[in-house]
N, C-alpha and C. Protein backbone atom coordinates (compact mmCIF):
# COMPACT_ATOMS: atom_id res chain seq x y z
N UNK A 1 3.56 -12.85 21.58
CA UNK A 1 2.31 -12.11 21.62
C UNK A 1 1.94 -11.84 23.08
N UNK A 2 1.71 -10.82 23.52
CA UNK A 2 1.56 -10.05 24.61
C UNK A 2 -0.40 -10.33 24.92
N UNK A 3 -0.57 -10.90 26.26
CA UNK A 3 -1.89 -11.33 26.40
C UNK A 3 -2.65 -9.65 26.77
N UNK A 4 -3.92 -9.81 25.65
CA UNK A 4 -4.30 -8.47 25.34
C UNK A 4 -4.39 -7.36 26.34
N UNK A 5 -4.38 -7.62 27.36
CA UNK A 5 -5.26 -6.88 28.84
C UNK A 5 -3.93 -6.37 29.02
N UNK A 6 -2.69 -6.97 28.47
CA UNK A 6 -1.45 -6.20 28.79
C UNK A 6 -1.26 -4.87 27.51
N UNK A 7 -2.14 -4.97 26.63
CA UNK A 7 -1.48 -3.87 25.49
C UNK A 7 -2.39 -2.62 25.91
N UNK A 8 -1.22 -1.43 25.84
CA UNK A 8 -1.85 -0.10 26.25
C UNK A 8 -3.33 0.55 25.68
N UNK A 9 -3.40 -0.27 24.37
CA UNK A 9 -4.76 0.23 23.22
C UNK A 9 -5.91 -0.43 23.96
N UNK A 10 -6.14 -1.96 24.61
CA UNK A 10 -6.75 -2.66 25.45
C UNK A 10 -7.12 -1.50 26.98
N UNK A 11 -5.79 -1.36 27.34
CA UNK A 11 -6.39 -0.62 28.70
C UNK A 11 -6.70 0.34 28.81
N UNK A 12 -6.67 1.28 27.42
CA UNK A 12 -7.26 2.63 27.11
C UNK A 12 -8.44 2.52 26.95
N UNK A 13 -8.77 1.18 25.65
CA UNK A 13 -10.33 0.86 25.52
C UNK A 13 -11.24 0.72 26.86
N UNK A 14 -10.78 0.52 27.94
CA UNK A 14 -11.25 -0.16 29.28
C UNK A 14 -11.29 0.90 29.92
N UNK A 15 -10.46 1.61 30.23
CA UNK A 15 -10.54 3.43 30.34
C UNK A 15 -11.77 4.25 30.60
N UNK A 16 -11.95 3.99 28.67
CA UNK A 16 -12.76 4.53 28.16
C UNK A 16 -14.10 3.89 28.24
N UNK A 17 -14.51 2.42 28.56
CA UNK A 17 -15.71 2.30 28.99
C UNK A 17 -16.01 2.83 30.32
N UNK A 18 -14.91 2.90 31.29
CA UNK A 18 -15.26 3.02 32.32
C UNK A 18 -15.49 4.18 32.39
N UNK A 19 -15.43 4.99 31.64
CA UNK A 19 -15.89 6.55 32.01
C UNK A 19 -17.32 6.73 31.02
N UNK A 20 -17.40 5.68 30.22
CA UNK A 20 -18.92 5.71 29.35
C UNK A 20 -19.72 5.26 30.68
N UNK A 21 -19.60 4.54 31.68
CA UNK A 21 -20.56 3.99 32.63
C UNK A 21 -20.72 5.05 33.62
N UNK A 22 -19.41 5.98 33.84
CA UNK A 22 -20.15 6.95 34.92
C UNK A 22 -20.59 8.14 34.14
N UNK A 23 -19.89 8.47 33.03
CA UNK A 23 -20.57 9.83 32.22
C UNK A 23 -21.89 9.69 32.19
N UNK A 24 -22.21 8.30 31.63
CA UNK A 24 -24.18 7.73 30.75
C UNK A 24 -24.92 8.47 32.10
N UNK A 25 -24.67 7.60 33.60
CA UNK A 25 -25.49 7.71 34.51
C UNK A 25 -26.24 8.72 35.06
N UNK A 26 -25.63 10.17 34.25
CA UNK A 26 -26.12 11.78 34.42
C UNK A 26 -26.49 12.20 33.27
N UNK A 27 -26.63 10.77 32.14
CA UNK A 27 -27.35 11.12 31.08
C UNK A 27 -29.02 11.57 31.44
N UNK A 28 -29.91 12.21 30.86
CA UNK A 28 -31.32 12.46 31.20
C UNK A 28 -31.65 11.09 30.66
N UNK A 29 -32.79 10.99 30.98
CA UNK A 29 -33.37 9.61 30.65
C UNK A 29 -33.75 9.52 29.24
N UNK A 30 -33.75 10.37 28.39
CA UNK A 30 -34.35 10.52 26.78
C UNK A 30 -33.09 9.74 26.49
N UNK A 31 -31.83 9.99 26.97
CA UNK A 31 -30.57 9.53 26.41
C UNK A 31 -29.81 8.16 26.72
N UNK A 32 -30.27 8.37 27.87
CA UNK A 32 -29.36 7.52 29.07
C UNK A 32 -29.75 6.08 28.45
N UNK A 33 -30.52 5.16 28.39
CA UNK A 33 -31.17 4.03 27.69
C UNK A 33 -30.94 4.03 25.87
N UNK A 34 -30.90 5.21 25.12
CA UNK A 34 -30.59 4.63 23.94
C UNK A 34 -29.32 5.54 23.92
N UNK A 35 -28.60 6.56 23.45
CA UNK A 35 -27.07 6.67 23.33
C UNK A 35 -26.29 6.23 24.44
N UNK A 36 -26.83 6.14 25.72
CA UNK A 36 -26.18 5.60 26.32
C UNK A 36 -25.87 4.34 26.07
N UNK A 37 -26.82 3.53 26.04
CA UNK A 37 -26.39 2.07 25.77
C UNK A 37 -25.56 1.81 24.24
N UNK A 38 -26.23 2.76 23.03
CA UNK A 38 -25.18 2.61 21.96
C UNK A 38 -23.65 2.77 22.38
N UNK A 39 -23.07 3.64 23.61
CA UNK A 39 -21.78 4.22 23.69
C UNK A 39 -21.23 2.99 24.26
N UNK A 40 -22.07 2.17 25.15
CA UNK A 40 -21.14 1.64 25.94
C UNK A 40 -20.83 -0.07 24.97
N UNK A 41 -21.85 -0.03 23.85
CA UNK A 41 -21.51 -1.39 23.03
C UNK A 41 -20.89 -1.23 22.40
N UNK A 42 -20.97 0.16 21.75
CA UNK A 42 -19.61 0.39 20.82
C UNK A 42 -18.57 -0.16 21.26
N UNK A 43 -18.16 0.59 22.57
CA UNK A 43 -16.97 0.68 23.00
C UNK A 43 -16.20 -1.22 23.59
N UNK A 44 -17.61 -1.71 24.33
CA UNK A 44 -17.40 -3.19 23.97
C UNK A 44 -16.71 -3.50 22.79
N UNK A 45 -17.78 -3.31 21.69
CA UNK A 45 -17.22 -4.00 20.44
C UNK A 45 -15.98 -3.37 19.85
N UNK A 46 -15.44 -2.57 20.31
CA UNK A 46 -14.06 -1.91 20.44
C UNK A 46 -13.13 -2.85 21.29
N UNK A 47 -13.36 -3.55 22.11
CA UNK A 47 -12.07 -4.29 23.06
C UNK A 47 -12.51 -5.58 22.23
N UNK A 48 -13.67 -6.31 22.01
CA UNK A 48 -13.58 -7.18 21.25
C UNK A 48 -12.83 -7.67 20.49
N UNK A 49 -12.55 -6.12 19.04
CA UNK A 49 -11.68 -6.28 18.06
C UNK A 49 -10.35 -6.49 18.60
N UNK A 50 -10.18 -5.82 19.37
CA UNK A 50 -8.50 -5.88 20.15
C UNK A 50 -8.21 -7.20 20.27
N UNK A 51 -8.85 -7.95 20.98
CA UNK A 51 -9.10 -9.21 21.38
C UNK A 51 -8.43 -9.71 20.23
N UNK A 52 -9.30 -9.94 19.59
CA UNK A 52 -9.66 -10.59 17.94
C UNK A 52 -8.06 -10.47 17.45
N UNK A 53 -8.17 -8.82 16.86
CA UNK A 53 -6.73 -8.87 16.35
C UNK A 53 -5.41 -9.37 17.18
N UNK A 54 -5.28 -9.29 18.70
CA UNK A 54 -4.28 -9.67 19.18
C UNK A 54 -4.15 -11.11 19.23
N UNK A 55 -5.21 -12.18 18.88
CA UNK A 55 -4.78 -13.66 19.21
C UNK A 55 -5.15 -14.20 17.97
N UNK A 56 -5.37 -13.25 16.79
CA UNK A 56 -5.30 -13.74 15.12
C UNK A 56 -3.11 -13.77 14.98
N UNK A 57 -3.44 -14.84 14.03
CA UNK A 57 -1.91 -14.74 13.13
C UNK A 57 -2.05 -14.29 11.67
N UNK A 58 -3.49 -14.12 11.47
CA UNK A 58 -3.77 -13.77 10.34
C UNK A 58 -3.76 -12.36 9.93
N UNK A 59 -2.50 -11.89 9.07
CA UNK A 59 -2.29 -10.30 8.83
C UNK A 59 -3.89 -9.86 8.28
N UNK A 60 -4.76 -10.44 7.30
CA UNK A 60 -5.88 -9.83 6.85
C UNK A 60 -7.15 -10.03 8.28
N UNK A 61 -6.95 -10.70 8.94
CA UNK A 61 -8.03 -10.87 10.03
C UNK A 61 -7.60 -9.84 11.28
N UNK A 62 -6.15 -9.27 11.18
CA UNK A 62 -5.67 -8.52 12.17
C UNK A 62 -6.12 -7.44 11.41
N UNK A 63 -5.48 -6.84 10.57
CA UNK A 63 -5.69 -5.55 9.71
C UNK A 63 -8.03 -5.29 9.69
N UNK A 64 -8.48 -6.67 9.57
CA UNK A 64 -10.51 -6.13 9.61
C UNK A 64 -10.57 -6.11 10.97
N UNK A 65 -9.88 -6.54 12.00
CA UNK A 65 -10.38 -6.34 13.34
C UNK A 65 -9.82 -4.55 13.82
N UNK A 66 -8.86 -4.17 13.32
CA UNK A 66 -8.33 -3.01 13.94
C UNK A 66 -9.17 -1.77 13.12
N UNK A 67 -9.60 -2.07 11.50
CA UNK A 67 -10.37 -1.39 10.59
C UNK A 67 -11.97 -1.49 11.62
N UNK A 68 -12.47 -2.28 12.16
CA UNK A 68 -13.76 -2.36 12.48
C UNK A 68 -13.59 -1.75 13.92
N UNK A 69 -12.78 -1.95 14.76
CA UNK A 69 -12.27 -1.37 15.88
C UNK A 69 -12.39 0.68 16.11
N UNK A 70 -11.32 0.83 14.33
CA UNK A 70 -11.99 2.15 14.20
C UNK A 70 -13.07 2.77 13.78
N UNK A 71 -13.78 2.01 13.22
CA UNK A 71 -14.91 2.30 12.61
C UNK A 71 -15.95 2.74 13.93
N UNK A 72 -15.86 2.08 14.70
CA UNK A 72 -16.78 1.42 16.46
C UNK A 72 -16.46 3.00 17.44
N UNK A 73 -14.94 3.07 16.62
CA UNK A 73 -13.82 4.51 17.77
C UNK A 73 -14.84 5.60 16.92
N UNK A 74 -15.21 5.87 15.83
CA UNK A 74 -15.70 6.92 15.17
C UNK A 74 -17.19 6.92 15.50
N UNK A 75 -17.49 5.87 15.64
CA UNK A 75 -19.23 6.44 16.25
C UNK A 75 -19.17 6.71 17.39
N UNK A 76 -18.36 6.45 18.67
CA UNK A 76 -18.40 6.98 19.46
C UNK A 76 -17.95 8.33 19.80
N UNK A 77 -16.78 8.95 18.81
CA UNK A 77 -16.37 10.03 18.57
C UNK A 77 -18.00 11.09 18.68
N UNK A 78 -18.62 10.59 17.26
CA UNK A 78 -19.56 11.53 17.10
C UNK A 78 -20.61 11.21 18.05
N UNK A 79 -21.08 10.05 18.83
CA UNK A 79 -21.93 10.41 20.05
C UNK A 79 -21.50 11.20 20.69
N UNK A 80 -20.54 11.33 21.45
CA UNK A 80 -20.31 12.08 22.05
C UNK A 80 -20.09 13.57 21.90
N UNK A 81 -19.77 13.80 20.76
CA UNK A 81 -19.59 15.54 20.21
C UNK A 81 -21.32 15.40 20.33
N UNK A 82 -22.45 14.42 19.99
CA UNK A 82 -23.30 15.20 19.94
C UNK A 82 -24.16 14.99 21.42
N UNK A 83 -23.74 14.52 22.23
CA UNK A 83 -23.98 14.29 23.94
C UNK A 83 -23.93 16.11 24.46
N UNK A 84 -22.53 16.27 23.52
CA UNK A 84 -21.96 17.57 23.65
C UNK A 84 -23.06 18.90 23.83
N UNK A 85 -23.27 18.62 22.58
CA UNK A 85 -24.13 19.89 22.26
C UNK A 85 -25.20 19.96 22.53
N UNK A 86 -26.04 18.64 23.08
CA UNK A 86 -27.10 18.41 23.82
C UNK A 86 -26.92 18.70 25.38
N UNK A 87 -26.10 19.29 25.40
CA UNK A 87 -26.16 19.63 26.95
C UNK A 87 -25.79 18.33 28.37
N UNK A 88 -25.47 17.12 27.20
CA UNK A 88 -25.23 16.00 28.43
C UNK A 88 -24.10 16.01 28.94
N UNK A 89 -23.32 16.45 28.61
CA UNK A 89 -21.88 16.87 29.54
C UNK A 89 -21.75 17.37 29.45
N UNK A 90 -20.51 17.84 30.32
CA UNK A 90 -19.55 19.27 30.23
C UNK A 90 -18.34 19.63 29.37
N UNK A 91 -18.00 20.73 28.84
CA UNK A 91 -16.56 20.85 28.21
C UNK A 91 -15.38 19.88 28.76
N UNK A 92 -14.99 19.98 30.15
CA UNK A 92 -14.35 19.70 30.83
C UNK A 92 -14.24 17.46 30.54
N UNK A 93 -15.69 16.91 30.47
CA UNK A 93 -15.33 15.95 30.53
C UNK A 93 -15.14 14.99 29.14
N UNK A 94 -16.28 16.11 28.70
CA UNK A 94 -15.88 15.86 27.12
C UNK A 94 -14.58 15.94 26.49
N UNK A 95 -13.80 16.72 27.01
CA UNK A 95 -12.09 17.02 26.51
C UNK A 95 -11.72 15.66 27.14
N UNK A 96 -11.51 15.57 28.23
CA UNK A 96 -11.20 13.99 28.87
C UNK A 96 -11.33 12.88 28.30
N UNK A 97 -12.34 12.91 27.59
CA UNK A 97 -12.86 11.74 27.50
C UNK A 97 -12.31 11.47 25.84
N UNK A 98 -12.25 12.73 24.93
CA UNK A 98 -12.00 12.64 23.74
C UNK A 98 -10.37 12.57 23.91
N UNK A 99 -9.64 12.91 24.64
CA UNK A 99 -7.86 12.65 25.21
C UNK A 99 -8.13 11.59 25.10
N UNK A 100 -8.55 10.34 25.60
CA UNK A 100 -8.77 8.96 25.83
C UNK A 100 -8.96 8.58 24.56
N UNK A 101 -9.63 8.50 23.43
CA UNK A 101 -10.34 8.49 22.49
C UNK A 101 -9.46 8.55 21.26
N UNK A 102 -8.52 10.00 21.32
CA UNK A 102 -7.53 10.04 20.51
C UNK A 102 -6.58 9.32 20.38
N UNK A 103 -6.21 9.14 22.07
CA UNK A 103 -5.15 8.04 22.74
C UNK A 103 -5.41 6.77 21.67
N UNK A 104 -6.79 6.20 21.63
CA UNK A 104 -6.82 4.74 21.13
C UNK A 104 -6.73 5.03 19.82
N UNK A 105 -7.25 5.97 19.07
CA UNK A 105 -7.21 6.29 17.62
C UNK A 105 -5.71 5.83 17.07
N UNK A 106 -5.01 7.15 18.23
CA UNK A 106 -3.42 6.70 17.60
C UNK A 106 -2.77 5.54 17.34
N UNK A 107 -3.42 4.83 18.71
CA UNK A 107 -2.37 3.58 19.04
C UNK A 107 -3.13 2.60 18.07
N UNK A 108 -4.22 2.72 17.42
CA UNK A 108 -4.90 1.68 16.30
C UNK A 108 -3.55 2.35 15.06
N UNK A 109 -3.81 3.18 14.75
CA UNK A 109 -2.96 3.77 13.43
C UNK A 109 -1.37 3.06 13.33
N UNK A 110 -1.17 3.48 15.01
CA UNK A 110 -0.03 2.61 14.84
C UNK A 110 0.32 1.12 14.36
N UNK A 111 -0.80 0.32 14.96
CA UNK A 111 -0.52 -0.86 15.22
C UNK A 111 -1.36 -1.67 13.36
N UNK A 112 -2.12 -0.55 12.83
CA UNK A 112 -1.90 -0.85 11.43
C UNK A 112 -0.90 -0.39 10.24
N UNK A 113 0.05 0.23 10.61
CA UNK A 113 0.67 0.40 10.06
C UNK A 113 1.74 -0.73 10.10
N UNK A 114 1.91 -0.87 11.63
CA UNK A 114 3.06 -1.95 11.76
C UNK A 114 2.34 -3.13 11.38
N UNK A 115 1.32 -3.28 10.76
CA UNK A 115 1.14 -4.76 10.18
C UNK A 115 1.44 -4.40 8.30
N UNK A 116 1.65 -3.48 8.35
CA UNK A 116 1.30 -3.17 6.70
C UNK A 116 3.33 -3.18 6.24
N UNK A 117 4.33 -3.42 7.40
CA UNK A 117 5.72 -3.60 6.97
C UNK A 117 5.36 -5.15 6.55
C-alpha cells in the first residue's frame, strides 16, 4: 500500500484545493464566506476519503469511502458551474479547474472498479 500523499487521486485532490483557496479569494463577499467555505470542505472531505480508503483493508469500507469521496467531487462540480454563471470566475479558470475535477472523477472510477475484481 502506497502512503496516500503518494497516489495521483490524493495529489489531484490537493491540486484542487489549492486552486479553491486562490479562486474563493476573488469571490465577492455574498460568496466568498458561504460557497466559498462549502468548496473548500468539500474538497477536504474529499482527501479525507482518500485517506480512509487507502489505509482501510476493508473492500466495503474502501468501496463507502471512494462512493462518499464522489458524492463530495459532485457538489463541488455543481458549485462551481454555478460560481460560473454568477459571474465569479472566468471561462478560462473554470475549464482548469473542472480538467482537475474530471482528472479525480476518473481516477475514483478507476480505483472502484479495481476493487470490484
Amino acid at each position: 500500500m502506497k502512503d496516500h500523499t503518494e497516489l495521483f487521486v490524493y495529489k489531484a485532490s490537493y491540486d484542487l484545493l489549492l486552486s479553491i483557496f486562490q479562486v474563493t479569494k476573488n469571490f465577492s463577499k455574498e460568496y466568498k464566506y458561504t460557497v466559498g467555505e462549502q468548496l473548500k470542505n468539500e474538497t477536504i472531505e474529499i482527501t479525507k476519503c482518500l485517506f480512509k480508503a487507502n489505509v482501510s483493508k476493508d473492500k466495503e469500507a474502501i468501496k463507502y469511502s471512494l462512493e462518499k469521496a464522489s458524492e463530495h467531487l459532485e457538489v463541488i462540480r455543481l458549485l462551481f458551474r454555478v460560481m460560473k454563471d454568477l459571474k465569479q470566475l472566468n471561462l478560462e479558470k473554470f475549464i482548469q479547474i473542472n480538467e482537475v475535477i474530471e482528472s479525480i472523477s476518473n481516477q475514483l472510477i478507476t480505483w472502484k472498479f479495481a476493487q470490484n475484481k
